[in-house]
Structure formats: C-alpha cells, structure tokens
N, C-alpha and C. Protein backbone atom coordinates (compact mmCIF):
# COMPACT_ATOMS: atom_id res chain seq x y z
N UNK A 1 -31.07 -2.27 3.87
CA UNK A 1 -29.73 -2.69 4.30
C UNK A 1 -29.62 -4.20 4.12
N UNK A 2 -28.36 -4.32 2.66
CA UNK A 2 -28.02 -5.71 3.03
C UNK A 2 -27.34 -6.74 4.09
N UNK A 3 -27.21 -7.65 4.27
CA UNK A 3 -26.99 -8.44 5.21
C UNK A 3 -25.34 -8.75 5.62
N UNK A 4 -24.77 -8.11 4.07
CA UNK A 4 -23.36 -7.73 3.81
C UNK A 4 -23.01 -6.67 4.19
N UNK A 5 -23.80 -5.77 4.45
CA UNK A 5 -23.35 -4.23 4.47
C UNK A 5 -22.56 -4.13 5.58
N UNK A 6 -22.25 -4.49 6.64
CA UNK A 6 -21.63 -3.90 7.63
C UNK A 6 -20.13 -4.61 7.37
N UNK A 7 -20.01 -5.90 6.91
CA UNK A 7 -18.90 -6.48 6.51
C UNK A 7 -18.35 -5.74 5.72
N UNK A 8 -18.86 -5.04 3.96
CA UNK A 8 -18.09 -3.88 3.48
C UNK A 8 -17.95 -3.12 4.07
N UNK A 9 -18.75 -2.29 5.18
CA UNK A 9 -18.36 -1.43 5.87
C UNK A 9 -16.86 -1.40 6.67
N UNK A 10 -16.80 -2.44 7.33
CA UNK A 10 -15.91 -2.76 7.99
C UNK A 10 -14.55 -3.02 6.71
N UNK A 11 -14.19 -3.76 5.75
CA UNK A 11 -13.82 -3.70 4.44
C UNK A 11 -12.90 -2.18 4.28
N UNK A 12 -14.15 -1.21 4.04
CA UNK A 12 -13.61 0.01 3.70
C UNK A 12 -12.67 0.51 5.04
N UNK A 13 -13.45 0.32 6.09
CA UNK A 13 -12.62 1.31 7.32
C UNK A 13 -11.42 0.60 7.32
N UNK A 14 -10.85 -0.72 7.59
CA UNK A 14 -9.78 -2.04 7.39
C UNK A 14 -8.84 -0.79 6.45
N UNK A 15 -9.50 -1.17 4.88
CA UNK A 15 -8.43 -0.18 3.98
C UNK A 15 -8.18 1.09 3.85
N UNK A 16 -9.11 2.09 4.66
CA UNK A 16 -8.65 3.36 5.19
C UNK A 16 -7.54 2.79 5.97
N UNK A 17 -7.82 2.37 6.98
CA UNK A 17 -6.28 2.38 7.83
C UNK A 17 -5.07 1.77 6.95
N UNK A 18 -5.35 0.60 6.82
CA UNK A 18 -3.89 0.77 5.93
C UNK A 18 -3.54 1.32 4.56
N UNK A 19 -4.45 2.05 4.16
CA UNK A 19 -3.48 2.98 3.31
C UNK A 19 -2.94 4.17 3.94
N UNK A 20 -3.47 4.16 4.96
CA UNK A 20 -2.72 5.77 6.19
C UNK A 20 -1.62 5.25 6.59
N UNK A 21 -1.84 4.04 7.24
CA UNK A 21 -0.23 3.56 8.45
C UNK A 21 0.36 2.84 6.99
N UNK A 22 0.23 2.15 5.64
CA UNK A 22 1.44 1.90 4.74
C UNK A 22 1.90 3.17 4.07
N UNK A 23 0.94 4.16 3.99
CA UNK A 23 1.52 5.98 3.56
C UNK A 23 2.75 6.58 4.26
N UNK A 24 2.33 6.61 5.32
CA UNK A 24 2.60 7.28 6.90
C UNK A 24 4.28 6.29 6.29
N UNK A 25 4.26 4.69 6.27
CA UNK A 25 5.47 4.43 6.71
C UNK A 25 6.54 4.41 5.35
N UNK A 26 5.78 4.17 4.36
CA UNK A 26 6.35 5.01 3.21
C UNK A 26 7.06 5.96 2.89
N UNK A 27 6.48 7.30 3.79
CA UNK A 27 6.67 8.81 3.61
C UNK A 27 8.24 8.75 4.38
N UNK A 28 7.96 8.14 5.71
CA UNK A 28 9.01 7.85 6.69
C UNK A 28 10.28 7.48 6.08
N UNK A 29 10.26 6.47 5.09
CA UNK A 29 11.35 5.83 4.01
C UNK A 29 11.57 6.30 3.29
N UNK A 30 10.55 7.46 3.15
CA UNK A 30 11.23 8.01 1.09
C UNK A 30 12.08 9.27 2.60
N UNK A 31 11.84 9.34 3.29
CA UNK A 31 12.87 10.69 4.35
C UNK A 31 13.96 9.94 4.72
N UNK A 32 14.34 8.48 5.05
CA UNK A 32 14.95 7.79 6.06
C UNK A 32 16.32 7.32 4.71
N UNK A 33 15.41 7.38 3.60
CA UNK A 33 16.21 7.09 2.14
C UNK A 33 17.31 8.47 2.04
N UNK A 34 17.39 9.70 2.27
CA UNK A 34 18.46 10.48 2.47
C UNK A 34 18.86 10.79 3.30
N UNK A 35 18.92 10.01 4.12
CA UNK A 35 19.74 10.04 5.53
C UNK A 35 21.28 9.05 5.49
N UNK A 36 21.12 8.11 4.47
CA UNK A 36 22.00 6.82 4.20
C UNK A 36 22.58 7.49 3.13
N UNK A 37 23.74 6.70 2.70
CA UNK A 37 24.33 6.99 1.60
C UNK A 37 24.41 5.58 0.38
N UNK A 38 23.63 5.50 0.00
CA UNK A 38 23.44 4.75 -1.41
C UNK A 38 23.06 5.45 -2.65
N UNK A 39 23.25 3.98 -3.59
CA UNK A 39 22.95 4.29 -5.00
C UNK A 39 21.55 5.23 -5.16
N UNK A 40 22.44 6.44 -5.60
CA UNK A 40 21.23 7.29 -6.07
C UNK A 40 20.33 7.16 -7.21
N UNK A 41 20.39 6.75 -7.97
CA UNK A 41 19.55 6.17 -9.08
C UNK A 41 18.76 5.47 -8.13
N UNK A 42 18.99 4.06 -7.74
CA UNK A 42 18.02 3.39 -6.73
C UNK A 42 16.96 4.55 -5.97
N UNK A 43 17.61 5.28 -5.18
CA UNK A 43 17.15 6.03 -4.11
C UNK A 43 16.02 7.12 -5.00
N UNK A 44 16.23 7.46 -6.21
CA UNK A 44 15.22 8.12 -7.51
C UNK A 44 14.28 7.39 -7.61
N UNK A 45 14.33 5.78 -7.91
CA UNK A 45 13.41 5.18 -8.25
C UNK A 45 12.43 4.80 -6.82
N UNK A 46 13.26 4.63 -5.80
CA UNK A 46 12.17 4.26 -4.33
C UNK A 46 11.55 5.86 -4.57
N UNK A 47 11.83 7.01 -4.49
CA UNK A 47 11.60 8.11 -4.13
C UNK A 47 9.88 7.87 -5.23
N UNK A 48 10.21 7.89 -6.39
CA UNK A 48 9.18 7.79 -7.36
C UNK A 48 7.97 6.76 -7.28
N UNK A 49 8.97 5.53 -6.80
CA UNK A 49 7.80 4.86 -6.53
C UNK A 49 6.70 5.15 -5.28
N UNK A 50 7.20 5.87 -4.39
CA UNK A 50 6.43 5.92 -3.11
C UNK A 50 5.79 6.65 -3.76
N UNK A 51 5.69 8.34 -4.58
CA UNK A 51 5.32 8.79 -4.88
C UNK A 51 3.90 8.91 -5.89
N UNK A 52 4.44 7.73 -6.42
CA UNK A 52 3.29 6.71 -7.18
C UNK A 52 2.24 6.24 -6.66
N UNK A 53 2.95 5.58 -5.37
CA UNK A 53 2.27 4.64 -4.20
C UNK A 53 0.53 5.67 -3.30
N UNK A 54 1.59 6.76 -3.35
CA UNK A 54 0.90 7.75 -2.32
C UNK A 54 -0.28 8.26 -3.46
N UNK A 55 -0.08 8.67 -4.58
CA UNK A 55 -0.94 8.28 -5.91
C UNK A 55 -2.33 7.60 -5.94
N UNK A 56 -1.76 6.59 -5.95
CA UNK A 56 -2.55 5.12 -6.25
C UNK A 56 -3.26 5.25 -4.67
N UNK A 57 -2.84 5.44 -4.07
CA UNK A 57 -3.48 4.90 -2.45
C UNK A 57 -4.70 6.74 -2.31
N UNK A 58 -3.99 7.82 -2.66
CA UNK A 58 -5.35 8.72 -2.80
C UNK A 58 -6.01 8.63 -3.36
N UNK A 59 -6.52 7.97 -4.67
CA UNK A 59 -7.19 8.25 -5.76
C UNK A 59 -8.13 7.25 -4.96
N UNK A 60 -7.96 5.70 -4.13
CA UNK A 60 -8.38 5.12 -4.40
C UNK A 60 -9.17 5.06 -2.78
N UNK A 61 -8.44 6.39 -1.75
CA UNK A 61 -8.82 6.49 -0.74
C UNK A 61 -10.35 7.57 -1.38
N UNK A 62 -10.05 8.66 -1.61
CA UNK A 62 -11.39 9.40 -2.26
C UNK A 62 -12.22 8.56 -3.32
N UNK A 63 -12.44 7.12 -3.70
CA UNK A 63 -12.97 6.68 -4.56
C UNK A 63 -13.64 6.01 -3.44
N UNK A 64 -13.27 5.58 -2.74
CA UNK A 64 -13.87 4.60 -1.45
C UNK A 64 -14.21 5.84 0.07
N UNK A 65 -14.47 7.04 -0.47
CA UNK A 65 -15.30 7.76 0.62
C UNK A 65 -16.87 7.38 0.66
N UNK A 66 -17.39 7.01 -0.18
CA UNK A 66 -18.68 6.16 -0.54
C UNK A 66 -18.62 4.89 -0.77
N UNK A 67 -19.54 4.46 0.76
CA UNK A 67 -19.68 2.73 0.66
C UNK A 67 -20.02 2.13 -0.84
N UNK A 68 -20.87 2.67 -1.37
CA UNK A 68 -20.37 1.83 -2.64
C UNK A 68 -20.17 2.14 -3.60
N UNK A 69 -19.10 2.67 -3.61
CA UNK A 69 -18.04 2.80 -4.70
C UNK A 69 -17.01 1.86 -4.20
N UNK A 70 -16.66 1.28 -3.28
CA UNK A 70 -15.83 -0.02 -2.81
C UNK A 70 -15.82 -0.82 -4.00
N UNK A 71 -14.75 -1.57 -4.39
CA UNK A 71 -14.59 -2.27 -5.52
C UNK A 71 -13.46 -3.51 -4.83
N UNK A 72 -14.07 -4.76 -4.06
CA UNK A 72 -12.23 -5.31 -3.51
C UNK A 72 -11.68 -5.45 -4.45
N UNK A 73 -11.80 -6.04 -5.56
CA UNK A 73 -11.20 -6.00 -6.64
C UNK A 73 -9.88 -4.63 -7.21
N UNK A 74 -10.98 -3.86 -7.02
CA UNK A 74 -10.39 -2.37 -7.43
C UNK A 74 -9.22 -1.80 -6.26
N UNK A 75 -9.01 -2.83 -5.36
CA UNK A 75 -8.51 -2.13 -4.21
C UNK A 75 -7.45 -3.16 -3.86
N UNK A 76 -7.55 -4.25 -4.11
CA UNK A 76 -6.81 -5.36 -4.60
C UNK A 76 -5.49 -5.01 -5.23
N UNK A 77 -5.68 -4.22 -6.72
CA UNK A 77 -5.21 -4.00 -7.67
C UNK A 77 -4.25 -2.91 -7.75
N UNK A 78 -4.82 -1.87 -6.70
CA UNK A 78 -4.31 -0.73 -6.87
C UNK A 78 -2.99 -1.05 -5.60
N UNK A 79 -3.27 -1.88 -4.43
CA UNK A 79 -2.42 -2.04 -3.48
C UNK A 79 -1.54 -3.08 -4.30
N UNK A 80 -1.98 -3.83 -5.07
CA UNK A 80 -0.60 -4.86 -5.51
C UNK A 80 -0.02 -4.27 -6.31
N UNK A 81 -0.05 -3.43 -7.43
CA UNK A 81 0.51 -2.30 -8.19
C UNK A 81 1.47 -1.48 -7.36
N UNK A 82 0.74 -0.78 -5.77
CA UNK A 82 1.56 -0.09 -4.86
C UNK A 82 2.97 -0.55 -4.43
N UNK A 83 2.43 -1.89 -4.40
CA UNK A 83 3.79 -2.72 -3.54
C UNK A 83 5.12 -2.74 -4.51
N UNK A 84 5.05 -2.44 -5.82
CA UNK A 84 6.35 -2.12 -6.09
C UNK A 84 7.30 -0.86 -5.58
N UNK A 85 6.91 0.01 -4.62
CA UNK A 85 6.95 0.71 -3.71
C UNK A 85 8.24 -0.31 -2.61
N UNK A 86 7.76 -1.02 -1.88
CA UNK A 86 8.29 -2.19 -1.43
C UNK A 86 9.42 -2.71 -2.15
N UNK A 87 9.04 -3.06 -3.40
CA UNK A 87 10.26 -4.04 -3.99
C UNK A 87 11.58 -2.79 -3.94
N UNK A 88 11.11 -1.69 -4.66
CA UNK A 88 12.07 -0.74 -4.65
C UNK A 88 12.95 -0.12 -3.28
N UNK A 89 12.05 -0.16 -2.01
CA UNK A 89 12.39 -0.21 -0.92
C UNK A 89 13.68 -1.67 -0.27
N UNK A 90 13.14 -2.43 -0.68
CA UNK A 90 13.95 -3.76 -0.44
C UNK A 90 15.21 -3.71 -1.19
N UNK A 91 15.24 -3.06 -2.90
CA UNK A 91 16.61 -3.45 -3.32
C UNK A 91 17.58 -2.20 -2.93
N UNK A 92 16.53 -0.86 -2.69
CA UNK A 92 17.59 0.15 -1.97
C UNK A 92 18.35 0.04 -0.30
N UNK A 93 17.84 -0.13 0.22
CA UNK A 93 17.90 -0.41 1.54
C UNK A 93 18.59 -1.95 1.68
N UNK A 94 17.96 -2.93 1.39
CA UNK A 94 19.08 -4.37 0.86
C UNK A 94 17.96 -4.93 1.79
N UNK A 95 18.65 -6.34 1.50
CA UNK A 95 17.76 -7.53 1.82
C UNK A 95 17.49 -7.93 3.41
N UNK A 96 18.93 -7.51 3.61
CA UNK A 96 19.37 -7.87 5.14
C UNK A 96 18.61 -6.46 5.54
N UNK A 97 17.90 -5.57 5.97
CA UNK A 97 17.01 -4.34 6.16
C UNK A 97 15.61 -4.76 6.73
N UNK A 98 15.36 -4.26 7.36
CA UNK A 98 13.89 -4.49 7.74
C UNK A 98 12.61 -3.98 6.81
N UNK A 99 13.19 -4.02 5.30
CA UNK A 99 12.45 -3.38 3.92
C UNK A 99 11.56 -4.29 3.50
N UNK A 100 12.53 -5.66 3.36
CA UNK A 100 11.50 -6.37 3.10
C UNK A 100 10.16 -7.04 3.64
N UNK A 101 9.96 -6.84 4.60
CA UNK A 101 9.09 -6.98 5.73
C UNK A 101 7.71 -6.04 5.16
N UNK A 102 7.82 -4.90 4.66
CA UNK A 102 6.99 -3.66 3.96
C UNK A 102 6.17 -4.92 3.02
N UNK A 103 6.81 -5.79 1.97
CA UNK A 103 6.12 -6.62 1.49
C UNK A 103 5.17 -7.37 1.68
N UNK A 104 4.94 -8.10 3.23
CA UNK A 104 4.77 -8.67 3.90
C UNK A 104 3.00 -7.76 4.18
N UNK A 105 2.78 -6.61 4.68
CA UNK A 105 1.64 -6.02 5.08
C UNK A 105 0.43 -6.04 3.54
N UNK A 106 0.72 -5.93 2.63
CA UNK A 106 -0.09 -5.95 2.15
C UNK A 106 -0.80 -7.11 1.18
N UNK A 107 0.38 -8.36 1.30
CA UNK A 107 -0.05 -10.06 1.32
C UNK A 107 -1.10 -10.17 2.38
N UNK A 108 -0.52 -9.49 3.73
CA UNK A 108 -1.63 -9.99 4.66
C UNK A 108 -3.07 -8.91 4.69
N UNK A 109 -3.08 -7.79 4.21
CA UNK A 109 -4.16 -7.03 3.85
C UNK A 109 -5.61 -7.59 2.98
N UNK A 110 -5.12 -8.26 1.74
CA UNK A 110 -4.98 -8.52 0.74
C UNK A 110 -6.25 -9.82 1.07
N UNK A 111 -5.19 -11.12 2.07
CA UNK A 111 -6.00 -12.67 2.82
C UNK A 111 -6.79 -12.18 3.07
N UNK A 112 -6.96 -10.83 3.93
CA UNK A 112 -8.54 -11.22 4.38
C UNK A 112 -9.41 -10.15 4.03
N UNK A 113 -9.19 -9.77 2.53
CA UNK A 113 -10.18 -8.93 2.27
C UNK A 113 -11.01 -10.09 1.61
N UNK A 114 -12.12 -9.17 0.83
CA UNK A 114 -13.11 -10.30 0.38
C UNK A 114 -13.28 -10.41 -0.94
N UNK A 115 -12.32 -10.12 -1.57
CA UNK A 115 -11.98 -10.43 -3.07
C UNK A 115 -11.34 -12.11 -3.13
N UNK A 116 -11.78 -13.07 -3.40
CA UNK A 116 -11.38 -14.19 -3.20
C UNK A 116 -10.20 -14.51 -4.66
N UNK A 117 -10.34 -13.96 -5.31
CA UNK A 117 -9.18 -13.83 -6.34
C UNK A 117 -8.34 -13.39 -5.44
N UNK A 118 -8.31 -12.51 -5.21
CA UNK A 118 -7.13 -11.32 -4.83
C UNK A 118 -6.12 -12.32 -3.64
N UNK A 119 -7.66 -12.81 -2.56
CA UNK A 119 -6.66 -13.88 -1.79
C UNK A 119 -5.68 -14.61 -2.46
C-alpha cells in the first residue's frame, strides 16, 4: 500500500457521488424540461444531451469500480465533455433559471481533484 492510496481512494468515492447527485439532478431536468413550455428543438437537444451525460458518467462509473483503473485525467475529461449537458440546460431553461448554477458543480469537482491540469 502506497502512501497515496487512500487519497485515490477517497478521489474515487468523491466521484461516485457526484456522478449520482449530478445524474439524479439531470434526470430531474430532462422530467422538469416537459413540464414548461419551450422551444422544442432546444428541449431535444437538453433531452440528448443528458442522455449522453448519463452515458459518459456510466461508462466511466463501471471503469472506476476498480481502484486502479481511476484515471483523474480520464475523469476530468469525461465530466467536462458532460457539462455540455449544462450549457444545454442553461440555454433551454434561460439564463435568469437556476440552470446555470448546474455549471458551477463540476468547476468545483474538477479544483479539487488531483489532476492538476484539469484544475
């Protein structure tokens, strides 16, 4: 046992949770998205992107069931890719919305993982 190990450890459990509670609030929005009445094209593309999102966030939740298969890099990448999820959320829902805020969780995910690029 390296001297790092419990820090990735901790690493992986960190990005289990938030790919559950940014899923979880995702799922909530791609439902909360036909409840309103907007541009449906928009409301196609949030729908797709979450769908994407939820994608990208399993592949990379079963890739990281084994401590090392952890990649921050790899996890970095796949959550900043996700967040167009977000952008699409922000221009459906609008600016003035509590959408853009969704942006906001995975900037701060992101600081204190230990990919120092990624910071």
């Amino acid at each position: 046992m390296t001297a790092r190990m419990p820090l990735d450890e901790d690493e992986v459990r960190r990005t289990h949770v938030f790919l559950a509670v940014s899923g979880a609030l995702a799922l909530v929005g791609c439902f909360a998205a036909f409840l309103f009445d907007g541009d449906p094209a928009w409301r196609i593309a949030f729908t797709v992107s979450v769908a994407v999102m939820l994608l990208g966030y399993s592949a990379l939740w079963l890739q990281t069931r084994d401590l090392r298969n952890y990649s921050a890099s790899v996890a970095v990448a796949v959550i900043t890719v996700c967040n167009l999820a977000g952008v699409s959320a922000s221009i459906y829902f609008g600016i003035f919305s509590p959408a853009p805020m969704i942006l906001m969780l995975p900037i701060a995910f992101i600081g204190l993982s230990s990919s120092a690029r990624g910071a």
